[in-house]
C-alpha atoms as a PDB file:
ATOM      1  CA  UNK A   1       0.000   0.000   0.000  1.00  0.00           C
ATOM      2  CA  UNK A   2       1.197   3.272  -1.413  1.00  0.00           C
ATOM      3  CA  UNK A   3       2.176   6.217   1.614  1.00  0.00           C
ATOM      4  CA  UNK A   4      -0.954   8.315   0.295  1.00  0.00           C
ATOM      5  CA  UNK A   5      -3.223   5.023   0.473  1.00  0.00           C
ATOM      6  CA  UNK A   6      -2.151   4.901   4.445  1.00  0.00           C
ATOM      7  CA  UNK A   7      -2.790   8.464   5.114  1.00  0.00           C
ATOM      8  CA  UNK A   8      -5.951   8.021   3.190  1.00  0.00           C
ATOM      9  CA  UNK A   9      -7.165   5.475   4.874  1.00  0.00           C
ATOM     10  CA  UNK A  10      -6.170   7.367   8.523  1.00  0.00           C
ATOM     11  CA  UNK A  11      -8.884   9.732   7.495  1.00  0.00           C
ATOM     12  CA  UNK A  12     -12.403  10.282   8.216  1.00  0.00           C
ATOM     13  CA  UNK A  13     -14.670   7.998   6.173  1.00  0.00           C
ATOM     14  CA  UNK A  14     -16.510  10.569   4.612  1.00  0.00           C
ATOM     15  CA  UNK A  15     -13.084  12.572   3.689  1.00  0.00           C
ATOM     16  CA  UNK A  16     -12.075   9.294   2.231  1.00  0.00           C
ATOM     17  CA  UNK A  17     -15.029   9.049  -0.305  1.00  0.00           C
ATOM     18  CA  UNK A  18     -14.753  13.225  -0.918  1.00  0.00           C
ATOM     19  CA  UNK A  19     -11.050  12.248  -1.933  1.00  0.00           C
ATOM     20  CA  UNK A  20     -11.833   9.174  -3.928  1.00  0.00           C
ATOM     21  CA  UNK A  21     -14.531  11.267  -6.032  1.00  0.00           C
ATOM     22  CA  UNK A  22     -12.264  13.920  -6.916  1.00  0.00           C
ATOM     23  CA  UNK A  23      -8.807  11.861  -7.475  1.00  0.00           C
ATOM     24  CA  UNK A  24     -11.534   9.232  -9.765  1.00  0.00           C
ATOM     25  CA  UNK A  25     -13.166  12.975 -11.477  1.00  0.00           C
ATOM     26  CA  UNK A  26      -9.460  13.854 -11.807  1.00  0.00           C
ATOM     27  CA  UNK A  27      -8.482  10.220 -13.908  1.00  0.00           C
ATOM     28  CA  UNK A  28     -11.663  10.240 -15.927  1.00  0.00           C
ATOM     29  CA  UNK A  29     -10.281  13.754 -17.705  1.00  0.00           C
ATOM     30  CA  UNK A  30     -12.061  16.273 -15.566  1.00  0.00           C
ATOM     31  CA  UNK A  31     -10.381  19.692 -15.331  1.00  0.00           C
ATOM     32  CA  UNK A  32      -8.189  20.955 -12.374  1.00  0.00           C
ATOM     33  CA  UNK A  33      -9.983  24.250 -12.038  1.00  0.00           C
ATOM     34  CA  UNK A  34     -13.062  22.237 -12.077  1.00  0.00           C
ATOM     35  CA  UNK A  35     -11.924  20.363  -8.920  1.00  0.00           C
ATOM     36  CA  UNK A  36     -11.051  23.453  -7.282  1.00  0.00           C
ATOM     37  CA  UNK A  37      -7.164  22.182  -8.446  1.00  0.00           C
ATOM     38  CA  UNK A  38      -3.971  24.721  -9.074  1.00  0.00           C
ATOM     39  CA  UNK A  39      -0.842  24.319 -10.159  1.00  0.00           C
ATOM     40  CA  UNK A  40       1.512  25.312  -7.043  1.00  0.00           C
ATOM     41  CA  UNK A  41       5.264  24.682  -7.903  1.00  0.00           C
ATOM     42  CA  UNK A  42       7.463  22.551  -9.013  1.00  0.00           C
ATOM     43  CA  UNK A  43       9.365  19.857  -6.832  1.00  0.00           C
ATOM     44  CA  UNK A  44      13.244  20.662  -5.366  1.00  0.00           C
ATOM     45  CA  UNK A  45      14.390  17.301  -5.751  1.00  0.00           C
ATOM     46  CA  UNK A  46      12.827  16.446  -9.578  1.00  0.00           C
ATOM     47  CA  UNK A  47      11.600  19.391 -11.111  1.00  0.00           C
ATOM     48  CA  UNK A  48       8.011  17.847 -11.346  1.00  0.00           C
ATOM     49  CA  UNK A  49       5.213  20.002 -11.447  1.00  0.00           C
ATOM     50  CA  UNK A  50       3.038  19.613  -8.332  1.00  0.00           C
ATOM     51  CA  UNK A  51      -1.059  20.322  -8.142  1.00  0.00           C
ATOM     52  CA  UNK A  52      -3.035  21.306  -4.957  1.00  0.00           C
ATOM     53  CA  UNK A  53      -6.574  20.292  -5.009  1.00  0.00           C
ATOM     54  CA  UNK A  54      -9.446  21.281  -2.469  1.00  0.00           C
ATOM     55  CA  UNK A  55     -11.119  18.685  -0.412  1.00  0.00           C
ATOM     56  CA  UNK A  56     -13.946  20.519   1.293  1.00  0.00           C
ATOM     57  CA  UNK A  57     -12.653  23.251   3.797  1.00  0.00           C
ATOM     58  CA  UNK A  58      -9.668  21.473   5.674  1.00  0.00           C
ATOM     59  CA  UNK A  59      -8.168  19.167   3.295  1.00  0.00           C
ATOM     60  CA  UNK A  60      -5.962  18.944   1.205  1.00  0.00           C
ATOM     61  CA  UNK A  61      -4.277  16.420  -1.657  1.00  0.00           C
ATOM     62  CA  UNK A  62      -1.214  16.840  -3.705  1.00  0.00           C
ATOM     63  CA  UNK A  63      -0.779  15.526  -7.156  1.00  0.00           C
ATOM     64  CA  UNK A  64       2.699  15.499  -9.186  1.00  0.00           C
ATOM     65  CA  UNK A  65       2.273  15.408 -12.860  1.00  0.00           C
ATOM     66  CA  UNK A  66       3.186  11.741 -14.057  1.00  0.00           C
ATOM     67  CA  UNK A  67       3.135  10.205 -17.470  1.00  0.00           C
ATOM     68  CA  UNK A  68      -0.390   9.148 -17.339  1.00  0.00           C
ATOM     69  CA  UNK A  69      -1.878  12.168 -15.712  1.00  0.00           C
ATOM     70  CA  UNK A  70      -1.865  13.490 -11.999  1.00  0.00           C
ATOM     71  CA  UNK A  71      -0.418  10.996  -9.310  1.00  0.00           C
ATOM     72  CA  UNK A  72      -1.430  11.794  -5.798  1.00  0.00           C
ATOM     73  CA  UNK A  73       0.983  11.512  -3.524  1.00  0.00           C
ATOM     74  CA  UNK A  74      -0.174  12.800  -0.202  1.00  0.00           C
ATOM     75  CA  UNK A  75      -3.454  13.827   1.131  1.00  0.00           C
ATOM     76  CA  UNK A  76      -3.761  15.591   4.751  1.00  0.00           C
ATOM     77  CA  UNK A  77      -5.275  18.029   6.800  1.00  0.00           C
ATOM     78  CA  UNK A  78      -5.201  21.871   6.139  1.00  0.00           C
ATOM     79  CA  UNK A  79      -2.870  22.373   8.958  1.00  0.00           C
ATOM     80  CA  UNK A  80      -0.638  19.608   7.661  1.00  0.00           C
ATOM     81  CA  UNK A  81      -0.445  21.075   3.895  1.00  0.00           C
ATOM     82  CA  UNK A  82       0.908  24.374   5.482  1.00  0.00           C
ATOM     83  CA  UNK A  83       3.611  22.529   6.862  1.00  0.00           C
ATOM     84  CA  UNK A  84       4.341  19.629   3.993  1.00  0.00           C
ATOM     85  CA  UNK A  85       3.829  22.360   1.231  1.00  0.00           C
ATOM     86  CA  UNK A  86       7.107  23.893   2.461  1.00  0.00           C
ATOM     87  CA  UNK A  87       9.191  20.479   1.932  1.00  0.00           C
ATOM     88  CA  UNK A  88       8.435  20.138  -1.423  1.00  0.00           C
END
């Protein structure tokens, strides 16, 4: 099981489903700004692009940009993104 699948699954069931829906909205081709998505940087380490989206009012997921699409790689709390955000 992938890190984001643990965190995931550490969360609230109904923040689970809310993050399902979007990251399964995201694969099936619709838009980041639809999702309430943006573009916030790129990574130190790789130079990948990395995506913010929404998940109600105090979460958060982050996508990098992969081959296929947008790869989440961690999903959180609010209070967590502010202080993950500044490690990427």
């Amino acid at each position: 099981m992938s890190r984001f699948h643990k965190r995931l699954h550490r969360l609230p069931k109904n923040v689970q489903s809310d993050v399902t829906k979007v990251i399964k909205a995201l694969q099936g081709g619709t838009p980041l700004r639809e999702l309430d998505g943006a573009f916030i940087g790129r990574l130190k380490r790789s130079g990948q692009r990395i995506y913010s989206l929404k998940i109600g009012k105090h979460y958060r997921v982050l996508c990098e940009q992969a081959n296929h699409g947008l790869k989440p790689t961690w999903v959180g709390s609010h209070s967590e993104y502010d202080k993950v955000i500044n490690q990427y």
